[in-house]
C-alpha atoms as a PDB file:
ATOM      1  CA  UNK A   1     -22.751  -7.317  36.353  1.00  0.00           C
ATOM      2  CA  UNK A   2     -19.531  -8.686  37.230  1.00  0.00           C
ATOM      3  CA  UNK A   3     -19.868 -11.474  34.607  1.00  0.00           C
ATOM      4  CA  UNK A   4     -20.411  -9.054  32.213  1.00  0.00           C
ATOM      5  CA  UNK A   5     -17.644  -6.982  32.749  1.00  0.00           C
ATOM      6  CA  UNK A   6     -15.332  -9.542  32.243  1.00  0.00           C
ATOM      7  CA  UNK A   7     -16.389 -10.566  29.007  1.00  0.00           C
ATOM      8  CA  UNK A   8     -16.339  -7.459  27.812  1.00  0.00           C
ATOM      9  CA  UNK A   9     -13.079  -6.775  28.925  1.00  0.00           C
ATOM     10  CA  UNK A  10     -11.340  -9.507  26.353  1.00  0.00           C
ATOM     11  CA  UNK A  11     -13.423  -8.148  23.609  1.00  0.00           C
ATOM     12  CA  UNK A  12     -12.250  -4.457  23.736  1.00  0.00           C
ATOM     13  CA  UNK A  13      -8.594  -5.915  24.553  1.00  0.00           C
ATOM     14  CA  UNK A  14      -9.185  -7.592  20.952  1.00  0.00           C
ATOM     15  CA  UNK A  15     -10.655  -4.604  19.163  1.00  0.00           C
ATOM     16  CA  UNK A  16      -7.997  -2.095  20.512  1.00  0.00           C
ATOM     17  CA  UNK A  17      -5.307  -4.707  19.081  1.00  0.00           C
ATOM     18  CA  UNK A  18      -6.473  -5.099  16.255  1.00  0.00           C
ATOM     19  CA  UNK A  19      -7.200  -1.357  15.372  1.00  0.00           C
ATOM     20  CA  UNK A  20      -3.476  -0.636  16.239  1.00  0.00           C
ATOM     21  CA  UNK A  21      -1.927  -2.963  13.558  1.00  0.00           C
ATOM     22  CA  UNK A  22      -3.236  -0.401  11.065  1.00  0.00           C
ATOM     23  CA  UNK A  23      -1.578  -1.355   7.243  1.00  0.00           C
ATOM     24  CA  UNK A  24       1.007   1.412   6.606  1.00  0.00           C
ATOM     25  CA  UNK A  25       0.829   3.218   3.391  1.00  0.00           C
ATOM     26  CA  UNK A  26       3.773   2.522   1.506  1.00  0.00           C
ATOM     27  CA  UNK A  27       6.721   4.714   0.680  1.00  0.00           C
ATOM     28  CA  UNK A  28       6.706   5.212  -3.320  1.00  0.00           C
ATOM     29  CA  UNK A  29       9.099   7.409  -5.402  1.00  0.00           C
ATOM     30  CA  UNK A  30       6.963   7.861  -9.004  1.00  0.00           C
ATOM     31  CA  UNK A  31       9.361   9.449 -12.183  1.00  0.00           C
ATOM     32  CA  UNK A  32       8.218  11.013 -15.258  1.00  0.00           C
ATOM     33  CA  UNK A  33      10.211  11.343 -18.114  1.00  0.00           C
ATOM     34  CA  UNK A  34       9.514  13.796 -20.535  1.00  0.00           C
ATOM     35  CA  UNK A  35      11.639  14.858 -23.458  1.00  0.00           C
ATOM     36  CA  UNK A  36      12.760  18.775 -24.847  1.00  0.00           C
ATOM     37  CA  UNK A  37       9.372  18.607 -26.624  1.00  0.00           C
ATOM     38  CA  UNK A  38       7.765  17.451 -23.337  1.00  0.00           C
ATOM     39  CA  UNK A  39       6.810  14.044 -24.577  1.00  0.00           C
ATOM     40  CA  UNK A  40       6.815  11.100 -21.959  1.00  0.00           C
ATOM     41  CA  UNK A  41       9.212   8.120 -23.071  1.00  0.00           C
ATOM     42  CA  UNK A  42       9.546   4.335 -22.963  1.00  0.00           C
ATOM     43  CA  UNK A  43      12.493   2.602 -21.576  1.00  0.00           C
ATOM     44  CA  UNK A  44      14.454   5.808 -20.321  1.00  0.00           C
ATOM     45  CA  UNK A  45      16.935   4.413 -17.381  1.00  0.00           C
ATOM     46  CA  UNK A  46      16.364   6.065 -14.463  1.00  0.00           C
ATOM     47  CA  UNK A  47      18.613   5.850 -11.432  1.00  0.00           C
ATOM     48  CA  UNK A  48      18.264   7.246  -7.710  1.00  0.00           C
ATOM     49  CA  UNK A  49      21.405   7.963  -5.372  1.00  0.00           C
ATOM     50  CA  UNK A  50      20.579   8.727  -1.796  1.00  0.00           C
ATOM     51  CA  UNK A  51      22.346  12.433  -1.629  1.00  0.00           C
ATOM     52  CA  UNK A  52      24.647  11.910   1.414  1.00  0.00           C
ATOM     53  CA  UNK A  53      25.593  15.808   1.336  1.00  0.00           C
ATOM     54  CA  UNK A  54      21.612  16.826   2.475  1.00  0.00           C
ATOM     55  CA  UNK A  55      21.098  17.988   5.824  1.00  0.00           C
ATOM     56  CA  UNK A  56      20.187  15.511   7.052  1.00  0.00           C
ATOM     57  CA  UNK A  57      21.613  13.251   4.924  1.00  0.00           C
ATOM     58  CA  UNK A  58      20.445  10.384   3.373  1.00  0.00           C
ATOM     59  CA  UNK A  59      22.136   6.680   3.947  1.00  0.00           C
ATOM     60  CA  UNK A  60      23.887   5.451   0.713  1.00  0.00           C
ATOM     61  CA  UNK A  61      21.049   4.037  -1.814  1.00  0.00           C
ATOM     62  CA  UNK A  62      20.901   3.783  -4.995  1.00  0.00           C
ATOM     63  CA  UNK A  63      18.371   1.799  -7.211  1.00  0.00           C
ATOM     64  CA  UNK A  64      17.772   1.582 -11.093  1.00  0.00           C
ATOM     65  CA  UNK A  65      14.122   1.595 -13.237  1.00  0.00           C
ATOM     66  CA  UNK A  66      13.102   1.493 -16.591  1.00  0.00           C
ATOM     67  CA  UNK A  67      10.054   3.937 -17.485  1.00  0.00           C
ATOM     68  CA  UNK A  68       6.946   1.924 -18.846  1.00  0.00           C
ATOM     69  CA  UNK A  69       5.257   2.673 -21.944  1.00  0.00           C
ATOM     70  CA  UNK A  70       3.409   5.853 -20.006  1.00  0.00           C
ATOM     71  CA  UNK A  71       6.930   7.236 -19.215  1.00  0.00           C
ATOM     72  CA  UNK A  72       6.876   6.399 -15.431  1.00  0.00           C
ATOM     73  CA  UNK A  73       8.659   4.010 -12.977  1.00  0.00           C
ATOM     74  CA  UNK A  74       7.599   3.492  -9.830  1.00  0.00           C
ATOM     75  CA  UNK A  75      10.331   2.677  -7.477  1.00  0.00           C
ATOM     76  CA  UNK A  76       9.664   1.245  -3.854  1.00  0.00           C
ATOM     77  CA  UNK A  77      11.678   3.161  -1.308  1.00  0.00           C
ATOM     78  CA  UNK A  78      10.452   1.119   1.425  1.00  0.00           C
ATOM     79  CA  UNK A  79      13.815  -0.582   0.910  1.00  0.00           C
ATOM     80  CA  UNK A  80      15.222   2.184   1.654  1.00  0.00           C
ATOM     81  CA  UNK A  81      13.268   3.032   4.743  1.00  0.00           C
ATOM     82  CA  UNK A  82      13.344  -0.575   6.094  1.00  0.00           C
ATOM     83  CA  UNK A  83      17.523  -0.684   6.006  1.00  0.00           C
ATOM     84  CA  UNK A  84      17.557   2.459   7.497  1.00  0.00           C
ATOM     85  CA  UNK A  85      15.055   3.490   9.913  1.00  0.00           C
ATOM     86  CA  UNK A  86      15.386   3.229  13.093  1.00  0.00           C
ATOM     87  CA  UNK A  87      12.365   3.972  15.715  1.00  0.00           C
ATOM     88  CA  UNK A  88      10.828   7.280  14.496  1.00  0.00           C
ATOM     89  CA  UNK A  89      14.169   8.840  13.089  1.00  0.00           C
ATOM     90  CA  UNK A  90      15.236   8.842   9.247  1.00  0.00           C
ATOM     91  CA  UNK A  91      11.816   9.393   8.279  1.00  0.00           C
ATOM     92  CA  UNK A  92      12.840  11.233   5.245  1.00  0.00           C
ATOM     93  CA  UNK A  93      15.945  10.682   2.478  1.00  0.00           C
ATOM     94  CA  UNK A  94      17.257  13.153  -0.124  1.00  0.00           C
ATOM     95  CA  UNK A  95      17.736  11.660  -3.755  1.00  0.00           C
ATOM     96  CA  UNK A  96      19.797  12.745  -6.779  1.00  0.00           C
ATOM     97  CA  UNK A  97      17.582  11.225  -9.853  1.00  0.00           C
ATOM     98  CA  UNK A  98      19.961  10.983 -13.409  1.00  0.00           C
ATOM     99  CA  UNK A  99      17.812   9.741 -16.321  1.00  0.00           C
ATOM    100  CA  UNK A 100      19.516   8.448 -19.568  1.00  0.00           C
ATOM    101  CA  UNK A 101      18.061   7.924 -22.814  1.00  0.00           C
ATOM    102  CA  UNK A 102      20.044   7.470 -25.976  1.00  0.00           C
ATOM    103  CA  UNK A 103      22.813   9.651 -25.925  1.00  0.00           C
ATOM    104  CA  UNK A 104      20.788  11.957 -23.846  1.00  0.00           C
ATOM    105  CA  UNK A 105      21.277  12.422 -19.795  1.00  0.00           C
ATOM    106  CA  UNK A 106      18.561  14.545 -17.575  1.00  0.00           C
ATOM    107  CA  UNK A 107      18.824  14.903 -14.063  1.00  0.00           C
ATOM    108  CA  UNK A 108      16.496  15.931 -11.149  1.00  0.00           C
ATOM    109  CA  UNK A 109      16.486  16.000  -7.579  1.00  0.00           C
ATOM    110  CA  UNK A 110      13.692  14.687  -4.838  1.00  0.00           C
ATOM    111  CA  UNK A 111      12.638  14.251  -1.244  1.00  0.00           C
ATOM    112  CA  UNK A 112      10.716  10.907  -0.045  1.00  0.00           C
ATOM    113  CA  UNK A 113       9.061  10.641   2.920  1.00  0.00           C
ATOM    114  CA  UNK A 114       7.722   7.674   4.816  1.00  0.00           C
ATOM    115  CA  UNK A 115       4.468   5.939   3.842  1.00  0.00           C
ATOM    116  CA  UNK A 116       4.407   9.208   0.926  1.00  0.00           C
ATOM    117  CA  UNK A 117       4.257   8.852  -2.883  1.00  0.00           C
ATOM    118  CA  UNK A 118       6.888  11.334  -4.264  1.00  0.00           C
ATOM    119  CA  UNK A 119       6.423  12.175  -7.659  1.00  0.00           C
ATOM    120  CA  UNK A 120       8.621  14.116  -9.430  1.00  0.00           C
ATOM    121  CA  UNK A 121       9.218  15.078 -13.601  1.00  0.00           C
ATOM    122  CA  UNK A 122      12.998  14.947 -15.268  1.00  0.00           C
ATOM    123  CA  UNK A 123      13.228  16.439 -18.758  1.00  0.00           C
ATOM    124  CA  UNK A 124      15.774  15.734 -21.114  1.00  0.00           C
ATOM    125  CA  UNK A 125      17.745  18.012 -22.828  1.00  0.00           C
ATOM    126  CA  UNK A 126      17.469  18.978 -26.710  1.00  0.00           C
END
C-alpha cells in the first residue's frame, strides 16, 4: 500500500502542474470602421491612445492599424498589459480610438480588459 502511495503521489504532483499552466486567452482590441452611409472601409488608419485622464487611468500607449479589406484591425493589447501589469492590478486600460480616412477623422472611445476581445465600431463623419 505504501508503494503505491508513493507512486501516485508524483503523478498527481504532475497532473496538478500541469493543469495550472492553463494558456491565457489573449487580450484583443477589434475596430470597425464604417462610413456616414455605414459601409465598412479598407485601409482607414486607426490609432489607440491609452486615456491617462480615466479613473483609473491607463499607462501611456498608443499603437497604429490599418483596417483590412473587411474594415477591421485587430490590435494586440497584450503589449499593453505585459509593460504594465503588475501582479493582479492594471487589469483594465481606457483608450481614446481616432480613425482617419481621406480627409475624414472619426473618433471613439473603449475599455480592454485582460485576456478580453474588445470590439468596438467608429463611424466617420459625412
Amino acid at each position: 500500500m505504501a508503494k503505491k502511495l508513493l507512486l501516485l503521489l508524483p503523478l498527481a504532483l504532475i497532473f496538478f502542474g500541469f493543469s495550472s499552466c492553463e494558456p491565457k486567452d489573449p487580450a484583443i482590441l477589434k475596430v470597425f470602421v464604417r462610413s456616414s452611409t455605414n459601409q465598412l472601409i479598407n485601409g482607414a488608419k486607426v490609432i489607440i491612445v491609452g486615456d491617462q485622464q480615466s479613473n483609473p487611468a491607463s499607462q501611456d500607449f498608443v499603437d497604429t492599424s490599418y483596417t483590412n479589406s473587411s474594415g477591421f484591425t485587430v490590435i494586440d493589447m497584450d503589449e499593453y498589459f505585459d509593460k504594465y501589469r503588475s501582479g493582479d492590478e492594471n487589469t483594465t486600460g481606457y483608450f481614446d480610438i481616432i480613425v482617419k480616412y481621406n480627409n475624414k477623422v472619426g473618433a471613439g472611445y473603449t475599455r480592454c480588459r485582460i485576456h478580453t476581445t474588445s470590439v468596438e465600431t467608429v463611424y466617420l463623419p459625412n
